[in-house]
C-alpha atoms as a PDB file:
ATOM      1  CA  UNK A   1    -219.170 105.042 -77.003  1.00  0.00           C
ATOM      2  CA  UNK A   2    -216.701 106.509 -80.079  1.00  0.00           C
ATOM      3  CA  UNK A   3    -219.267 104.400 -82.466  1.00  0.00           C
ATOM      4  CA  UNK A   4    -221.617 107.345 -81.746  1.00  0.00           C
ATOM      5  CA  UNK A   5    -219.656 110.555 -82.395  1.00  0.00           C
ATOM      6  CA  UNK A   6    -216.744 110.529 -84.945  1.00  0.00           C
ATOM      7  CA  UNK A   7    -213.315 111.413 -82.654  1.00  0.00           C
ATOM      8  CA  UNK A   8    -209.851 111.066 -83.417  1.00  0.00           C
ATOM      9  CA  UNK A   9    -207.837 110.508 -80.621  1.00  0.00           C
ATOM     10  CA  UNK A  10    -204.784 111.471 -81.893  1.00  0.00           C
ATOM     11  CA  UNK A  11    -206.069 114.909 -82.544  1.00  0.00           C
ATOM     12  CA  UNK A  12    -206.848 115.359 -79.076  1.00  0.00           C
ATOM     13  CA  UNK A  13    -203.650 113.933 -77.833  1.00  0.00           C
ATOM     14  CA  UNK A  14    -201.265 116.352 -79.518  1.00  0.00           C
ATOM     15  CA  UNK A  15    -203.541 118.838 -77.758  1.00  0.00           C
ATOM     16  CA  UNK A  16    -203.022 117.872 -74.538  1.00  0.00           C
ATOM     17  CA  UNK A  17    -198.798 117.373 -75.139  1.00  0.00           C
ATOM     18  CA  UNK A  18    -198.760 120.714 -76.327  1.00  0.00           C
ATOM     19  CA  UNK A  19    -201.294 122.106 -73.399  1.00  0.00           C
ATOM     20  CA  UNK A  20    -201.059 119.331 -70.420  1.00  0.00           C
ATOM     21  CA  UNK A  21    -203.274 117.399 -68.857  1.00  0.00           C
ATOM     22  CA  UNK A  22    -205.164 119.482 -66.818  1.00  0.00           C
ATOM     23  CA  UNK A  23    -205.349 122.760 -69.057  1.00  0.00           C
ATOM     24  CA  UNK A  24    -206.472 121.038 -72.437  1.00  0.00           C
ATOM     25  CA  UNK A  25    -209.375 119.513 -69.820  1.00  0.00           C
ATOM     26  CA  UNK A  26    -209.903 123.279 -68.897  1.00  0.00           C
ATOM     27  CA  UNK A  27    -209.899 124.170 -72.976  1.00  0.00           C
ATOM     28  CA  UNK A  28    -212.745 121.371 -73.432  1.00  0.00           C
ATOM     29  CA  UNK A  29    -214.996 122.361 -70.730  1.00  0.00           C
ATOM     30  CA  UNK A  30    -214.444 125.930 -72.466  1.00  0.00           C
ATOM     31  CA  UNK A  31    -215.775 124.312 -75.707  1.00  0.00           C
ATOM     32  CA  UNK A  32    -218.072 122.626 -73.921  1.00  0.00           C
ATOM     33  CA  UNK A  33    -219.820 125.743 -72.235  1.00  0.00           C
ATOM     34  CA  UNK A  34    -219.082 128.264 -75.264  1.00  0.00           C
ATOM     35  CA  UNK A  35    -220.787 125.919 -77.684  1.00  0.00           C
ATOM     36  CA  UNK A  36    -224.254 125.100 -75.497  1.00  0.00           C
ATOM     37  CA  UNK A  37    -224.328 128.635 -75.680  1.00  0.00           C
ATOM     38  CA  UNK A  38    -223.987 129.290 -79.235  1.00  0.00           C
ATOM     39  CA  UNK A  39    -227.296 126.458 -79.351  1.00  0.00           C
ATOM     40  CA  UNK A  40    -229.054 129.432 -77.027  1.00  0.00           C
ATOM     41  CA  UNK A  41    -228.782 132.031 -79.623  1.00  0.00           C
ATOM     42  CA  UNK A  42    -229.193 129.661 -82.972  1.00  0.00           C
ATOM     43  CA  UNK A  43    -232.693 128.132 -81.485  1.00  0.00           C
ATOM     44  CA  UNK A  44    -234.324 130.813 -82.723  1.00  0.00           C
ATOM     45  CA  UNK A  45    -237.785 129.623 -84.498  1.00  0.00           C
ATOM     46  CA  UNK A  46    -236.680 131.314 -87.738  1.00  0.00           C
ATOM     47  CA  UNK A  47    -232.565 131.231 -87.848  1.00  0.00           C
ATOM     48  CA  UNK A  48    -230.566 133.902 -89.309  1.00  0.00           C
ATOM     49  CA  UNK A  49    -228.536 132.336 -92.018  1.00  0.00           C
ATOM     50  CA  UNK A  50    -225.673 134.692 -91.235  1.00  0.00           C
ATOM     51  CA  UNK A  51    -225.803 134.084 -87.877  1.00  0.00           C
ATOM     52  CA  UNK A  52    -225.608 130.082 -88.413  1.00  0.00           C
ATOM     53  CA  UNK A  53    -222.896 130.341 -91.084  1.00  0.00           C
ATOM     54  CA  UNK A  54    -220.738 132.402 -88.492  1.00  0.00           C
ATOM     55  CA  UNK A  55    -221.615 129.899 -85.462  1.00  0.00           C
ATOM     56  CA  UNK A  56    -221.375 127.036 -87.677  1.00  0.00           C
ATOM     57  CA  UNK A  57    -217.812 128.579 -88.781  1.00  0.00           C
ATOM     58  CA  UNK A  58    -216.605 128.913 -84.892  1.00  0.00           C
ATOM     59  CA  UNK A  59    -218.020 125.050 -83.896  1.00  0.00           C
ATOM     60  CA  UNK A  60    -216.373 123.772 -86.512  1.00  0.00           C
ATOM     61  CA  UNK A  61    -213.133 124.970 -85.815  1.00  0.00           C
ATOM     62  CA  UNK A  62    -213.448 124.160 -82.423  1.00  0.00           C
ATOM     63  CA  UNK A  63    -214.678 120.720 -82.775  1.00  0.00           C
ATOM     64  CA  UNK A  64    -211.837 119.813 -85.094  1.00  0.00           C
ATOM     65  CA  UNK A  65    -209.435 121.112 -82.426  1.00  0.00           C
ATOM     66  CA  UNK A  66    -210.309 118.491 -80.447  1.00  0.00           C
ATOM     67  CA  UNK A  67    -210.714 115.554 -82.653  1.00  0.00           C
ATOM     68  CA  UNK A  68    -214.318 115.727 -82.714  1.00  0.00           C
ATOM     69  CA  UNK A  69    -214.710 115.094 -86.505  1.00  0.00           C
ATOM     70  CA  UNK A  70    -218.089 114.013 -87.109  1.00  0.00           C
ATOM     71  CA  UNK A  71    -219.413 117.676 -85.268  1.00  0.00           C
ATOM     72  CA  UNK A  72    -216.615 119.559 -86.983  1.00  0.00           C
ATOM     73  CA  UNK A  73    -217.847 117.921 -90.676  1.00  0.00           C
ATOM     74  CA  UNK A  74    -221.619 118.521 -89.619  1.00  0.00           C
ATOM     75  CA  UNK A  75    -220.214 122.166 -89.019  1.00  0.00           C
ATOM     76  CA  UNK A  76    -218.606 122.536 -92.003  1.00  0.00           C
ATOM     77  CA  UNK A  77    -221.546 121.736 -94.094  1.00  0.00           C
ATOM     78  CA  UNK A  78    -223.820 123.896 -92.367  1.00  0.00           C
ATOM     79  CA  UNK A  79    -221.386 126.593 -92.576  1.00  0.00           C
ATOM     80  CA  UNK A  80    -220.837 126.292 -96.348  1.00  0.00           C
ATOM     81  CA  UNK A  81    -224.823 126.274 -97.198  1.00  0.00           C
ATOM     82  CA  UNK A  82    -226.222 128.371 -94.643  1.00  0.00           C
ATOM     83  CA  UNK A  83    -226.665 131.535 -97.004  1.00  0.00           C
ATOM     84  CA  UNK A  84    -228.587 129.167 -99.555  1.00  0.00           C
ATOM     85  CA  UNK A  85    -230.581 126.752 -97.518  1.00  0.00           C
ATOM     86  CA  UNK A  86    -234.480 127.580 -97.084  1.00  0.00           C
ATOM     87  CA  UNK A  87    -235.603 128.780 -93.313  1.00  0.00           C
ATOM     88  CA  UNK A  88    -236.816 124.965 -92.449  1.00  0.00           C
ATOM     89  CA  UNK A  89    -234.135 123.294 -93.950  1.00  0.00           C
ATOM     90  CA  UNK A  90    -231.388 125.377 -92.289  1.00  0.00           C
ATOM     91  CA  UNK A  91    -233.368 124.595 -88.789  1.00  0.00           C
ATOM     92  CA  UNK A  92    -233.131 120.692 -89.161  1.00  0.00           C
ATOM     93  CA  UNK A  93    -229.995 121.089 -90.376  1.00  0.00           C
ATOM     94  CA  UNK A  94    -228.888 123.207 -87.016  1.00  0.00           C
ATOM     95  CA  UNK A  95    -231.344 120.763 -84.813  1.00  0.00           C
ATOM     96  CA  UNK A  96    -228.850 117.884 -86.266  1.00  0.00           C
ATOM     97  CA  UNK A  97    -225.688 119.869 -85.442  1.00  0.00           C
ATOM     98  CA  UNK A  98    -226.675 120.643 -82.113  1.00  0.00           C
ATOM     99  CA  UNK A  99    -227.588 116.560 -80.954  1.00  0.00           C
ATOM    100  CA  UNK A 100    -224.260 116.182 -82.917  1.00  0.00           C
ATOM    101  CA  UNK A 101    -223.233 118.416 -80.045  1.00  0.00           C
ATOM    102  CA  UNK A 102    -225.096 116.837 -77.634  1.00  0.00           C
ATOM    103  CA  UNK A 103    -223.668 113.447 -77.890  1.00  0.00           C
ATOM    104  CA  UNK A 104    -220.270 115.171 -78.066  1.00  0.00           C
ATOM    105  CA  UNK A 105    -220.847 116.703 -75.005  1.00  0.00           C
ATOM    106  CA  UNK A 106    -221.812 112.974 -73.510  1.00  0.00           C
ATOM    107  CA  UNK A 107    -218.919 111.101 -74.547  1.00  0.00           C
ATOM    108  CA  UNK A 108    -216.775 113.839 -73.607  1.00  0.00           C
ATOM    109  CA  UNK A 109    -217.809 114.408 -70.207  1.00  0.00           C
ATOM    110  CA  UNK A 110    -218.203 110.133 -69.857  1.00  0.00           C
ATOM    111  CA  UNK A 111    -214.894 109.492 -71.079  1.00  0.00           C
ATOM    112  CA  UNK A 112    -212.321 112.780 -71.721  1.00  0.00           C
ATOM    113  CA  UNK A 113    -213.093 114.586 -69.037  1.00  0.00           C
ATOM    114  CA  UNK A 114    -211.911 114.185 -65.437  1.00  0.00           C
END
């Protein structure tokens, strides 16, 4: 199932020796629920480019706090050309973000979560 997302273990293993166990699984479903509902607000039909650099921003951040480094680079892209991509492109670019997200949210539900 890692073949499908980019994750690095490691990441997410120094989070849960610094948090425990049971609250880094607590931080994740956090993620988890925050994230789905930043996806509410950016599937607008025309995005705000603002509004997807400063989502983009957050998700990224997030992502990489758990080790989820394909979503977090995805992120960072989006959040570096939001300002400058045309209306279509920057919604195929968020579309691909958020089943980035998606099959995040899969694997870690399938195999991180309890």
């Amino acid at each position: 199932m890692t073949d499908d997302i980019a994750f690095d273990k490691n990441v997410l293993r120094r989070l849960v020796d610094e948090l425990g166990a049971t609250d880094a699984a607590e931080v994740l479903r956090a993620f988890l629920e925050d994230t789905r509902r930043k996806f509410e607000v950016l599937a607008a039909e025309v995005p705000d480019p603002s509004l997807v650099r400063q989502e983009a921003h957050s998700i990224k951040s997030s992502a990489g706090t758990f080790g989820f480094t394909g979503m977090s680079g995805l992120a960072q892209a989006l959040e570096q050309s939001a300002l400058s991509m045309p209306p279509d492109q920057l919604k195929s670019a968020t579309v691909a973000l958020r089943r980035s997200f998606e099959m995040t949210t899969d694997f870690a539900r399938s195999v991180l979560l309890p």
